[in-house]
N, C-alpha and C. Protein backbone atom coordinates (compact mmCIF):
# COMPACT_ATOMS: atom_id res chain seq x y z
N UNK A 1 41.42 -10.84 -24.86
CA UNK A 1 40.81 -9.70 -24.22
C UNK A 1 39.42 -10.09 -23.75
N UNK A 2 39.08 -10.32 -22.39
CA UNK A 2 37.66 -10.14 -21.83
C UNK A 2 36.38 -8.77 -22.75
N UNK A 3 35.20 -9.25 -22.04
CA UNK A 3 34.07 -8.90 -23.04
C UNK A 3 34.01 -7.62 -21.77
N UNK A 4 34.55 -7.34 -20.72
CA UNK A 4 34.36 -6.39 -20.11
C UNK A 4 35.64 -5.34 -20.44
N UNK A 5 36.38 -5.25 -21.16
CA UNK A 5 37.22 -4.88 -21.64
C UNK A 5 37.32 -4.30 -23.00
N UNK A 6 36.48 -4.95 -23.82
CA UNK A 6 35.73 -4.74 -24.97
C UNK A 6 34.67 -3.78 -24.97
N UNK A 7 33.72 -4.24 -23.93
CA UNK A 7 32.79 -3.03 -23.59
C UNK A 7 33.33 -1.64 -23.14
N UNK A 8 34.31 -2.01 -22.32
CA UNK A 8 35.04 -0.25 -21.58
C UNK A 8 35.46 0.25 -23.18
N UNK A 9 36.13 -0.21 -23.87
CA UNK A 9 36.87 0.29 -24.94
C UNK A 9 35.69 0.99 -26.30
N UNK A 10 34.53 -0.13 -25.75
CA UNK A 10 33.39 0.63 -27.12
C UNK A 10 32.91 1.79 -26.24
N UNK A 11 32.61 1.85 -25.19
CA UNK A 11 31.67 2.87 -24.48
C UNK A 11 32.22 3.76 -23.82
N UNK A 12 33.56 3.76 -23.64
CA UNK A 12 34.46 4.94 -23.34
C UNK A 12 34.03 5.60 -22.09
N UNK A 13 33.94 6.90 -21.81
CA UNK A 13 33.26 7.55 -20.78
C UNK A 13 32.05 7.11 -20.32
N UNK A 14 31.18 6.62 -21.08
CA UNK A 14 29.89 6.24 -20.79
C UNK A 14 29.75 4.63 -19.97
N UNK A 15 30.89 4.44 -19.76
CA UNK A 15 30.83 2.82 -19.36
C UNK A 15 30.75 2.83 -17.77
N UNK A 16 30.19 2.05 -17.26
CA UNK A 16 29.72 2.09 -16.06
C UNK A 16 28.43 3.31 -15.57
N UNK A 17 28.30 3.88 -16.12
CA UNK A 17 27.05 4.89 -16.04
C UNK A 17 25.55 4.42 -16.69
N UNK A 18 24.55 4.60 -15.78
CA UNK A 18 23.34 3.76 -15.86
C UNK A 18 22.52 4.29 -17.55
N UNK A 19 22.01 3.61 -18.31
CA UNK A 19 21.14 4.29 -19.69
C UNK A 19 20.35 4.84 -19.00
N UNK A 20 19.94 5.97 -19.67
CA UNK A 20 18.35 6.68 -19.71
C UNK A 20 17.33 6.00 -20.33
N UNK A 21 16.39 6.74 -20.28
CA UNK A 21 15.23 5.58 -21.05
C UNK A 21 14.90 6.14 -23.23
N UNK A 22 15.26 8.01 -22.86
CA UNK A 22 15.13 8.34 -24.12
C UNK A 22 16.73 9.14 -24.04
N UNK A 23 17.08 8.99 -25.12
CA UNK A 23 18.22 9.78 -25.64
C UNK A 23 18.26 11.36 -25.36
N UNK A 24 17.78 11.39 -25.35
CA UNK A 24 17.00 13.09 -25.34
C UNK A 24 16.49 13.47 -23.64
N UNK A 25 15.82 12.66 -23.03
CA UNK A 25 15.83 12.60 -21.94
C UNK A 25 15.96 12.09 -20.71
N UNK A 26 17.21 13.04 -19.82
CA UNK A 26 18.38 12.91 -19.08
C UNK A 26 17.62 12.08 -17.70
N UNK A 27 16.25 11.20 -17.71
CA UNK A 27 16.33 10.23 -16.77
C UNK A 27 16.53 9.12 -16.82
N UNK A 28 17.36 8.35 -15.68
CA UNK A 28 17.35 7.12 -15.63
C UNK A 28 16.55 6.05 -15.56
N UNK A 29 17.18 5.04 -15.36
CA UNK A 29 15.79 3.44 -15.49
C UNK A 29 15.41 3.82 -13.87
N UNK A 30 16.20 3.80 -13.20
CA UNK A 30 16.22 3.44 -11.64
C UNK A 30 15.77 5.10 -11.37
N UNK A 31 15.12 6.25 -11.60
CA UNK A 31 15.00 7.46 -11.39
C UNK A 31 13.09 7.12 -11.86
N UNK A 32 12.93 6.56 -12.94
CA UNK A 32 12.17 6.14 -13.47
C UNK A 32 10.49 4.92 -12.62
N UNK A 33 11.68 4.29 -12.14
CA UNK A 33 11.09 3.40 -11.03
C UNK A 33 10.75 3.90 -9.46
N UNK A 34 11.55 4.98 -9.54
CA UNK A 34 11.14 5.25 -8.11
C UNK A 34 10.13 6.45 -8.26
N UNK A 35 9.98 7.01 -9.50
CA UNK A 35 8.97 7.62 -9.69
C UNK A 35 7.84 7.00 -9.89
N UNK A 36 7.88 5.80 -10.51
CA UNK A 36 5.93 4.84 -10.30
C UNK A 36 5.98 4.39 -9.08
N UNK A 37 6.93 4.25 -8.04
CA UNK A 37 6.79 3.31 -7.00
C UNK A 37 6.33 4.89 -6.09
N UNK A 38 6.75 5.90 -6.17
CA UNK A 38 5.99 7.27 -5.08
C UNK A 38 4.84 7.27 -5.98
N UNK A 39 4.47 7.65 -7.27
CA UNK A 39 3.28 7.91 -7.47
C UNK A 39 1.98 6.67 -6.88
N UNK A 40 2.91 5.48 -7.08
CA UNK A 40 1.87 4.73 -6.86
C UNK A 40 1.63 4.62 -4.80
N UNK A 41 2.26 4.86 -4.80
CA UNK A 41 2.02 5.31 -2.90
C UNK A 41 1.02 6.53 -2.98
N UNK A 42 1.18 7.60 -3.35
CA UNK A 42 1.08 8.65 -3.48
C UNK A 42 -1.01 8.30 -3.66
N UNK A 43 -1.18 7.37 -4.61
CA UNK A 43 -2.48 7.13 -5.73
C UNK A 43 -3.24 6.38 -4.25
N UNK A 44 -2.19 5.63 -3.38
CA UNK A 44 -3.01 4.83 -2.29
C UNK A 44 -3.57 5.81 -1.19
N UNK A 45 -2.89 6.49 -1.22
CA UNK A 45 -2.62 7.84 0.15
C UNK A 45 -4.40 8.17 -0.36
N UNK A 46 -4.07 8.46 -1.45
CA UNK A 46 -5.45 9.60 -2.00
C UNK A 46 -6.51 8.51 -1.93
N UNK A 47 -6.35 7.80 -2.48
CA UNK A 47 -8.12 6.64 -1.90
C UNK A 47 -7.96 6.50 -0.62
N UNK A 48 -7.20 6.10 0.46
CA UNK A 48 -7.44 6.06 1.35
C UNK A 48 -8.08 7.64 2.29
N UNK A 49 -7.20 8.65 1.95
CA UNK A 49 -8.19 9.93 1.61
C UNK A 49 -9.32 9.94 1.74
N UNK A 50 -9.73 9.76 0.42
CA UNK A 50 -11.17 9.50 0.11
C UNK A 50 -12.55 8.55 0.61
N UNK A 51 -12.04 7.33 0.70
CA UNK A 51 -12.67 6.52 1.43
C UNK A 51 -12.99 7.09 3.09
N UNK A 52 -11.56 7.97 3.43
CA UNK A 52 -12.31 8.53 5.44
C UNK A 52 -13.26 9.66 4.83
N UNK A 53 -13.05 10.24 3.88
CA UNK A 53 -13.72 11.35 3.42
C UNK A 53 -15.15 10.90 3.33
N UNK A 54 -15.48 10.36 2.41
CA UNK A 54 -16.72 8.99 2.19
C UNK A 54 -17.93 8.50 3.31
N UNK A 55 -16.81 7.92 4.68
CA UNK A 55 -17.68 7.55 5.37
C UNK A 55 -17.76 8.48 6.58
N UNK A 56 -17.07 9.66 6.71
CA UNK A 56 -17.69 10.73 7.16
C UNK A 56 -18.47 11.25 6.98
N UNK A 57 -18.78 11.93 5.23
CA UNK A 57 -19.91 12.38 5.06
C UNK A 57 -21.26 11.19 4.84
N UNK A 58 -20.95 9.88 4.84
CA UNK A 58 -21.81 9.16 4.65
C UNK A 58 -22.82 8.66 6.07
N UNK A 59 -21.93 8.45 6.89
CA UNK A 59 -22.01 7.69 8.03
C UNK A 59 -21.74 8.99 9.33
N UNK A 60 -20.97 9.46 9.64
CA UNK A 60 -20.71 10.02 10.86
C UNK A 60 -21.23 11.41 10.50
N UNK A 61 -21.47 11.73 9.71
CA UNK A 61 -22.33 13.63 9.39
C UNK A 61 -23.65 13.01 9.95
N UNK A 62 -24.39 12.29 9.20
CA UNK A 62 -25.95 12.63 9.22
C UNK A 62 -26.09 12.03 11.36
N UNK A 63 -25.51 11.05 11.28
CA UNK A 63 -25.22 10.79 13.14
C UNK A 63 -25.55 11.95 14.09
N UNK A 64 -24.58 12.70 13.83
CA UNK A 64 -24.47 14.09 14.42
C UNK A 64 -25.45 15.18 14.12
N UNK A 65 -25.92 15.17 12.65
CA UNK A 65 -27.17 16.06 12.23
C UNK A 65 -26.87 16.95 11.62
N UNK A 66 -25.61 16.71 10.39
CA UNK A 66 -25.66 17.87 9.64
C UNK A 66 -25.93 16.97 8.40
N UNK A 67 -26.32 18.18 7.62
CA UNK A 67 -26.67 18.30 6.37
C UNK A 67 -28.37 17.16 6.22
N UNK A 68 -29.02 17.88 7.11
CA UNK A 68 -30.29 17.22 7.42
C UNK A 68 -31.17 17.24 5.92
N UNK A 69 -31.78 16.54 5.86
CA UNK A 69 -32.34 16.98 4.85
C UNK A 69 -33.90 16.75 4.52
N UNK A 70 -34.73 17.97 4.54
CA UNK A 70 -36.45 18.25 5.24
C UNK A 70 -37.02 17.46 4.34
């Protein structure tokens, strides 16, 4: 008997279906990963954000003449 045959027979229904990471909770490895791979897009979006935010008020406000300061 093959070891893939062995495995279907220990894991029954569960065989071929991906693990979760906790027993208890119903996400996957690969559900898991694509959640750090958007957050971490997500984390670039926002500094890059920030940085136009930055050199607007740094650089292109006072140019123009706001937020003068007497």
């Amino acid at each position: 008997m093959g070891d893939a045959k062995r495995r279907k027979e220990t894991l029954g229904d569960k065989y071929g279906q991906e693990a979760t990471i906790l027993p208890w909770l119903p996400i996957t490895k690969t559900q898991a990963q694509q959640f750090v791979e958007l957050s971490t897009k997500g984390a670039w979006v926002g500094i890059g954000l920030l940085v136009a935010y930055w050199v607007t008020v740094r650089f292109i406000g006072p140019s123009l003449g706001w937020w003068q300061v007497q």
